[in-house]
Protein backbone atom coordinates (compact mmCIF):
# COMPACT_ATOMS: atom_id res chain seq x y z
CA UNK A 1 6.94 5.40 -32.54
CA UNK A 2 5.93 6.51 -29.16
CA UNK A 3 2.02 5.72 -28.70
CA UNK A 4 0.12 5.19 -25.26
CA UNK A 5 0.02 1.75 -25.61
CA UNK A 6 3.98 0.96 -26.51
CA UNK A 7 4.35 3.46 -23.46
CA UNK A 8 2.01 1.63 -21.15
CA UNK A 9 3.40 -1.75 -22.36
CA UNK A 10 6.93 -1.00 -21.29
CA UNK A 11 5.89 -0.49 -17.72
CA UNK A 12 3.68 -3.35 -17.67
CA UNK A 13 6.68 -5.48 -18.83
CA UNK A 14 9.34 -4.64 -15.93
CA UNK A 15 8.22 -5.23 -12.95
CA UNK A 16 9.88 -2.36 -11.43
CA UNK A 17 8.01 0.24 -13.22
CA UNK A 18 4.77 -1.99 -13.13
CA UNK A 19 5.27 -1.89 -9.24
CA UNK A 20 6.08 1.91 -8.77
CA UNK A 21 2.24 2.21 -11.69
CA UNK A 22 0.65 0.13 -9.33
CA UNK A 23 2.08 1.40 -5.64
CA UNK A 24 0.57 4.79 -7.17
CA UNK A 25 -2.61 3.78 -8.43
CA UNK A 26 -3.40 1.87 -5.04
CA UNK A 27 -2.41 4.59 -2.87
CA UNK A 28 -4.63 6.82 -4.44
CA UNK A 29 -7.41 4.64 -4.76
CA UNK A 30 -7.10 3.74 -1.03
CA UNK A 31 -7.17 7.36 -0.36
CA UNK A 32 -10.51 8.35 -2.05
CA UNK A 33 -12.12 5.25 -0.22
CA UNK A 34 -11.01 7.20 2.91
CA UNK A 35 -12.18 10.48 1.64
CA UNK A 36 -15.56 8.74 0.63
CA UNK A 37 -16.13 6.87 3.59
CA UNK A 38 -15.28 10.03 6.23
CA UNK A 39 -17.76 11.76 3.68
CA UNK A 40 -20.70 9.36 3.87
CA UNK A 41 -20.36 9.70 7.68
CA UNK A 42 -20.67 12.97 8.43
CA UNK A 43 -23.70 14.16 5.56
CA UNK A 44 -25.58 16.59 6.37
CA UNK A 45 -29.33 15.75 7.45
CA UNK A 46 -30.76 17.09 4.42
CA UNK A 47 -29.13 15.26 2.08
CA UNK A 48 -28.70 11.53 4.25
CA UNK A 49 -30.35 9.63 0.93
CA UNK A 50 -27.04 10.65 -0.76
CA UNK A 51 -25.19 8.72 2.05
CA UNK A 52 -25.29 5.37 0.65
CA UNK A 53 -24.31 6.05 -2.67
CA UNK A 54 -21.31 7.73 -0.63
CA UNK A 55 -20.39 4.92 0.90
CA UNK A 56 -21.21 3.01 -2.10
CA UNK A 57 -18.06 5.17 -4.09
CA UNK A 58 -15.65 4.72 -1.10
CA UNK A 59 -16.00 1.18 -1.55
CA UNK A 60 -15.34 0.89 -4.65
CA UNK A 61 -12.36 2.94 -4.69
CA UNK A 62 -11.08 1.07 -1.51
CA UNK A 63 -11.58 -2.37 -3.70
CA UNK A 64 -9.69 -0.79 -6.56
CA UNK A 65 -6.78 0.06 -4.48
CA UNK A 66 -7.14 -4.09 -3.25
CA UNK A 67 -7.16 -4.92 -7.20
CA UNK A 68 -3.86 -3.09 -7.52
CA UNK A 69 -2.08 -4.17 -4.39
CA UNK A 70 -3.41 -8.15 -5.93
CA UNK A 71 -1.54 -7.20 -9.17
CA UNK A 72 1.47 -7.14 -7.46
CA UNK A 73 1.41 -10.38 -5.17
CA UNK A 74 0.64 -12.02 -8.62
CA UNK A 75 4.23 -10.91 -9.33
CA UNK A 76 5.25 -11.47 -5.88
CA UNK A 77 6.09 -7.66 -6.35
CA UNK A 78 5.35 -5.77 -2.73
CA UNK A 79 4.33 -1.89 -3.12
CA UNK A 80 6.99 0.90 -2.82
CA UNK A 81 6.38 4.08 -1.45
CA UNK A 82 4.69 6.67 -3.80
CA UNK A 83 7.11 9.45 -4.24
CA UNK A 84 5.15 13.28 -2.85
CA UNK A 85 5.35 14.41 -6.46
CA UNK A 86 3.06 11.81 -7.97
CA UNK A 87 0.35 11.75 -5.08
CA UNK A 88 -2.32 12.81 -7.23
CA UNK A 89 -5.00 13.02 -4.94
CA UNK A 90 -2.83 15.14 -2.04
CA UNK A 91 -1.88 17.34 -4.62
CA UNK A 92 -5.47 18.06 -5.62
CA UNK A 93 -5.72 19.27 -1.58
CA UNK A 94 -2.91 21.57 -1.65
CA UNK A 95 -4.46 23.18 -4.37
CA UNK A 96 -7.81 23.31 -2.24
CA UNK A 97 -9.51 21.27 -4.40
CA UNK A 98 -12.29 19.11 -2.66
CA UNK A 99 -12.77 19.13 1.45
CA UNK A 100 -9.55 19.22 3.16
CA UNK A 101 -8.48 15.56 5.33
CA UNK A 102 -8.37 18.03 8.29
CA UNK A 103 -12.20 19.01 7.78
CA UNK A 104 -13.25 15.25 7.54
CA UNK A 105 -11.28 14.12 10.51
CA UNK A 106 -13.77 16.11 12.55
CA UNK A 107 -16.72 14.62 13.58
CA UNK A 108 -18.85 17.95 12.79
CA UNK A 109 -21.57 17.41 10.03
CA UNK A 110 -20.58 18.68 6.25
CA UNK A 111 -23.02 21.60 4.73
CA UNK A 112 -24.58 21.23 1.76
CA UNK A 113 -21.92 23.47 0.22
CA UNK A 114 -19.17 20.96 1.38
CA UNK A 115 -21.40 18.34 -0.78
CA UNK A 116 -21.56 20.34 -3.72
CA UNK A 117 -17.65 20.82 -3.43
CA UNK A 118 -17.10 16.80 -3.03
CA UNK A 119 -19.48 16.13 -6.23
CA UNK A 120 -17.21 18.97 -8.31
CA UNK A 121 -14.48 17.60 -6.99
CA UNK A 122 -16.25 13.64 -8.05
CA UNK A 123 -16.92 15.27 -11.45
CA UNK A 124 -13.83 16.48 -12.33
CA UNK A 125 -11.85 14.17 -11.35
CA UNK A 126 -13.78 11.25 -12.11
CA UNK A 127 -13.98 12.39 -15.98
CA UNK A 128 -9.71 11.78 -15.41
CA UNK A 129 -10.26 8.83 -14.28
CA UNK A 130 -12.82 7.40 -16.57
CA UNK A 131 -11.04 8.63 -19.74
CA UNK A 132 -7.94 7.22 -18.26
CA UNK A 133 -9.31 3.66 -17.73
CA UNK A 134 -11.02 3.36 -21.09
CA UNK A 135 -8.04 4.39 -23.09
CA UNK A 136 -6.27 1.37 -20.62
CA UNK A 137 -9.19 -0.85 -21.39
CA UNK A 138 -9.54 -0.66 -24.87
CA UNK A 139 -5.76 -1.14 -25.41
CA UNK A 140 -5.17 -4.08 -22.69
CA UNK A 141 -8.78 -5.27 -21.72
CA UNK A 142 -8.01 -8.84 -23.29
CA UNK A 143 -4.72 -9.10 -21.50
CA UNK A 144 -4.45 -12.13 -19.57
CA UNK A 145 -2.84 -10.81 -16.67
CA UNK A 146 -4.91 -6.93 -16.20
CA UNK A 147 -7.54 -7.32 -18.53
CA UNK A 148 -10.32 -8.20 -15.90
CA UNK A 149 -9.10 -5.96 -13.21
CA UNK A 150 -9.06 -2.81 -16.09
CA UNK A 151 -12.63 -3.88 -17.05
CA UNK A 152 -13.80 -3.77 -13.87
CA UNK A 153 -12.24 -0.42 -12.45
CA UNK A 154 -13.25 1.16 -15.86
CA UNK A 155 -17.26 0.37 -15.03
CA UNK A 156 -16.73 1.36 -11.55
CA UNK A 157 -15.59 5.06 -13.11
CA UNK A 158 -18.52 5.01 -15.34
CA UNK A 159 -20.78 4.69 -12.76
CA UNK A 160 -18.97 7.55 -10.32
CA UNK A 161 -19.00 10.47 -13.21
CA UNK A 162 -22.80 9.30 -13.81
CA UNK A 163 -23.59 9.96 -10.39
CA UNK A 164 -21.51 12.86 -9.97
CA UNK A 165 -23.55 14.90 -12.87
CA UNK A 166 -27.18 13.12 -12.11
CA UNK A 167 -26.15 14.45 -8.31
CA UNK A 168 -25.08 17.73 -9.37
CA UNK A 169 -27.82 18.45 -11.90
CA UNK A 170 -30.25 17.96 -8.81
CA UNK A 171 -28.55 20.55 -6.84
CA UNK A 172 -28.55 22.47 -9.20
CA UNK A 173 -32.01 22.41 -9.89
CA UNK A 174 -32.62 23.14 -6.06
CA UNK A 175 -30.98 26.52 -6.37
CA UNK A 176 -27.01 25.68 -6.13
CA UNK A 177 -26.76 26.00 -10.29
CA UNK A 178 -24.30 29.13 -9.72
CA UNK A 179 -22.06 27.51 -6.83
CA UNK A 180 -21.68 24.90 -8.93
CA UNK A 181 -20.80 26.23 -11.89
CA UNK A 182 -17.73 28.16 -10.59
CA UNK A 183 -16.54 25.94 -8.49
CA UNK A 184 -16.88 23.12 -11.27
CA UNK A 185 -14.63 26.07 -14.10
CA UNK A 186 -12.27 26.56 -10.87
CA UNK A 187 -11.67 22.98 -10.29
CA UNK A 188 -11.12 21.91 -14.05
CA UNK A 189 -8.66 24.06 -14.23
CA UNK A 190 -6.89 23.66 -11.09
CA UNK A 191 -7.18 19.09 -11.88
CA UNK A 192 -5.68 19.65 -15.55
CA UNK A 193 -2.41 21.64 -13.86
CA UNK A 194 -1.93 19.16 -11.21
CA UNK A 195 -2.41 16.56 -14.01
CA UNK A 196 0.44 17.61 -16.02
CA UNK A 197 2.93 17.98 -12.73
CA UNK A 198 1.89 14.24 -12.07
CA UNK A 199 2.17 13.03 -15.50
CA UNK A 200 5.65 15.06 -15.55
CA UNK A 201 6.75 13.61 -12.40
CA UNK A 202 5.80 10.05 -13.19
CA UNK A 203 7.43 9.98 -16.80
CA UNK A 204 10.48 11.16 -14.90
CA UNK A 205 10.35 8.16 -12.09
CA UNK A 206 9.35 5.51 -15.37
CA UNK A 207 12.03 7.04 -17.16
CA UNK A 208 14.75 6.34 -14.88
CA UNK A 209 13.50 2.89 -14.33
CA UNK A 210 13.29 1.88 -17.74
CA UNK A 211 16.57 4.09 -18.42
CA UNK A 212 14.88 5.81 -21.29
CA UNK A 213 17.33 8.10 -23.05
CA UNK A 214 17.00 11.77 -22.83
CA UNK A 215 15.58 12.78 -26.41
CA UNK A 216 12.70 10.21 -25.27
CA UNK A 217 11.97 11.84 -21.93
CA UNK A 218 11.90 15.22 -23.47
CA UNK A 219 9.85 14.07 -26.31
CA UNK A 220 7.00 12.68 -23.65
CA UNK A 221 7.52 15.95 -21.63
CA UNK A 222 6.69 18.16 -25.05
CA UNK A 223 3.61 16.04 -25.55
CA UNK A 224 2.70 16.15 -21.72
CA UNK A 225 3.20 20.15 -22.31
CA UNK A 226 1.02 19.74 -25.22
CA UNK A 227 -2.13 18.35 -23.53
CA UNK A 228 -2.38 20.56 -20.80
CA UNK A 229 -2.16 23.46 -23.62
CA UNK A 230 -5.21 21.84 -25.07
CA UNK A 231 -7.17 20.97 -21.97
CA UNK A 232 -6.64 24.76 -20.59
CA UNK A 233 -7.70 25.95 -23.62
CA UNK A 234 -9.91 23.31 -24.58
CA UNK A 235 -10.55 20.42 -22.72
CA UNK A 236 -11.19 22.23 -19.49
CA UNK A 237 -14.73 23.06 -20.73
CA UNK A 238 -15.55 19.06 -21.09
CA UNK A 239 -14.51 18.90 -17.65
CA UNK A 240 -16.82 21.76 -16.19
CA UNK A 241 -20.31 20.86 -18.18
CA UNK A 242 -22.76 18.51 -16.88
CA UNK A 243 -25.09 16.52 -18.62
CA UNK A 244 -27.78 14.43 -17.68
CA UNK A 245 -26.26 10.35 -17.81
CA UNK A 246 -27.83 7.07 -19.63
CA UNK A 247 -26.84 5.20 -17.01
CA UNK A 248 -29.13 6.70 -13.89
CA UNK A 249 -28.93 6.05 -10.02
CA UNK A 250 -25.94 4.45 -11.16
CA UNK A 251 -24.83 4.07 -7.40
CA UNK A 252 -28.28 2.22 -5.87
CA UNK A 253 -27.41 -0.95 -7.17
CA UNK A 254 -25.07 -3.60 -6.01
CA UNK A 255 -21.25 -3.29 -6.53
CA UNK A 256 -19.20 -5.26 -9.15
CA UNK A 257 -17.20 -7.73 -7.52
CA UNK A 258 -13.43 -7.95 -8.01
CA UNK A 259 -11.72 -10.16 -9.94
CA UNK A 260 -10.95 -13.58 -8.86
CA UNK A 261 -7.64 -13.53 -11.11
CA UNK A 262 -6.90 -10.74 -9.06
């Protein structure tokens, strides 16, 4: 029976398919610290008190991409170059999801319109994320070989969708409520369609690794076809609404380390 964990376990058995997971995962981790960090830099006068906790998210995401890269020397697997198709976060900017890499390569200060794009863009995307690493958590968080790094990445997420809706609730409150709210319905919707071409295009690269056979590939395409069904019609709306978080200012305080084993 085909379940997310027998589907996750495969990969994590052969290395090859564990090194193409974790080539991707790293790449796009290293590519939000960027994002973050070019971000942090250039914030607007206004809003510099946001800076930090910026910085704070780029870091993070730049350690994650380190915890992934450390799976693999444990292996003494190198990375492999992420195929175009399954570059999750590039994808998001052809779609014009978040500020474009051209816009942050400039050295001209961000509005705060381009921060209440890169918080929709936190909040959407984040929620991905977070779900994603739970689901991961709960299934392998006592393995001995990714437990510690899943536990860790999967608190770091928590903490990023916190801050993206405490962050975007207070803009709102300051008068952005209706900027936010479209661009939050435009981006949900935009992040669940480039979701199912990634998942799509990374079944297909795991399937040819692990030489599934073809009813097997079409059965996970059906049920990737599925879930973007539901999210459009559904799920999207999850995605959009904000809420104020338990966990507040979940940003201002010091970062969880990484993993020794890793």
């Amino acid at each position: 029976m085909l379940s997310a964990r027998s589907l996750f376990q495969e990969i994590l058995d052969h290395d090859e398919s564990f090194r193409l997971f974790c080539s991707i995962a790293a790449g796009g981790e290293s590519q939000g610290g960027w994002e973050n960090g070019r971000i942090a830099a250039l914030v607007p006068d206004g809003e510099r008190a946001l800076a930090p906790k910026i910085a704070r998210h780029g870091a993070d995401e730049d350690k994650h991409g380190r915890i992934f890269l450390a799976l693999l020397r444990k292996r003494g697997l190198a990375p492999v170059p992420v195929p175009p198709e399954t570059d999750y976060t590039m994808l998001l900017e052809r779609r014009g999801i978040g500020l474009a890499h051209d816009r942050l390569r400039r050295d001209e200060p961000l509005t705060v319109r381009d921060i209440v794009v890169y918080l929709a863009h936190s909040r959407v995307t984040e929620q991905r994320a977070a779900d994603q690493m739970a689901l991961l958590s709960r299934y392998f968080g006592d393995h001995p070989e990714i437990g510690k790094a899943l536990h860790v990445i999967a608190g770091d997420e928590d903490n990023h969708l916190a801050y993206a809706h405490e962050e975007l609730l207070r803009l709102a409150a300051a008068g952005h409520g209706r900027l936010i709210l479209r661009t939050l319905r435009a981006y949900a919707l935009a992040e669940i369609r480039v979701h199912r071409d990634v998942s799509l295009a990374v079944m297909a690269h795991m399937g040819r690794v692990l030489g599934w056979p073809k009813p097997k590939r079409a059965l996970l395409a059906a049920g990737i076809h599925a879930t973007y069904a539901w999210e459009r019609l559904v799920g999207r709306h999850r995605m959009a609404a904000l809420r104020m978080p338990e966990r507040r200012d979940a940003l201002g305080s010091a970062p969880a380390p990484a993993p020794e084993a890793a």
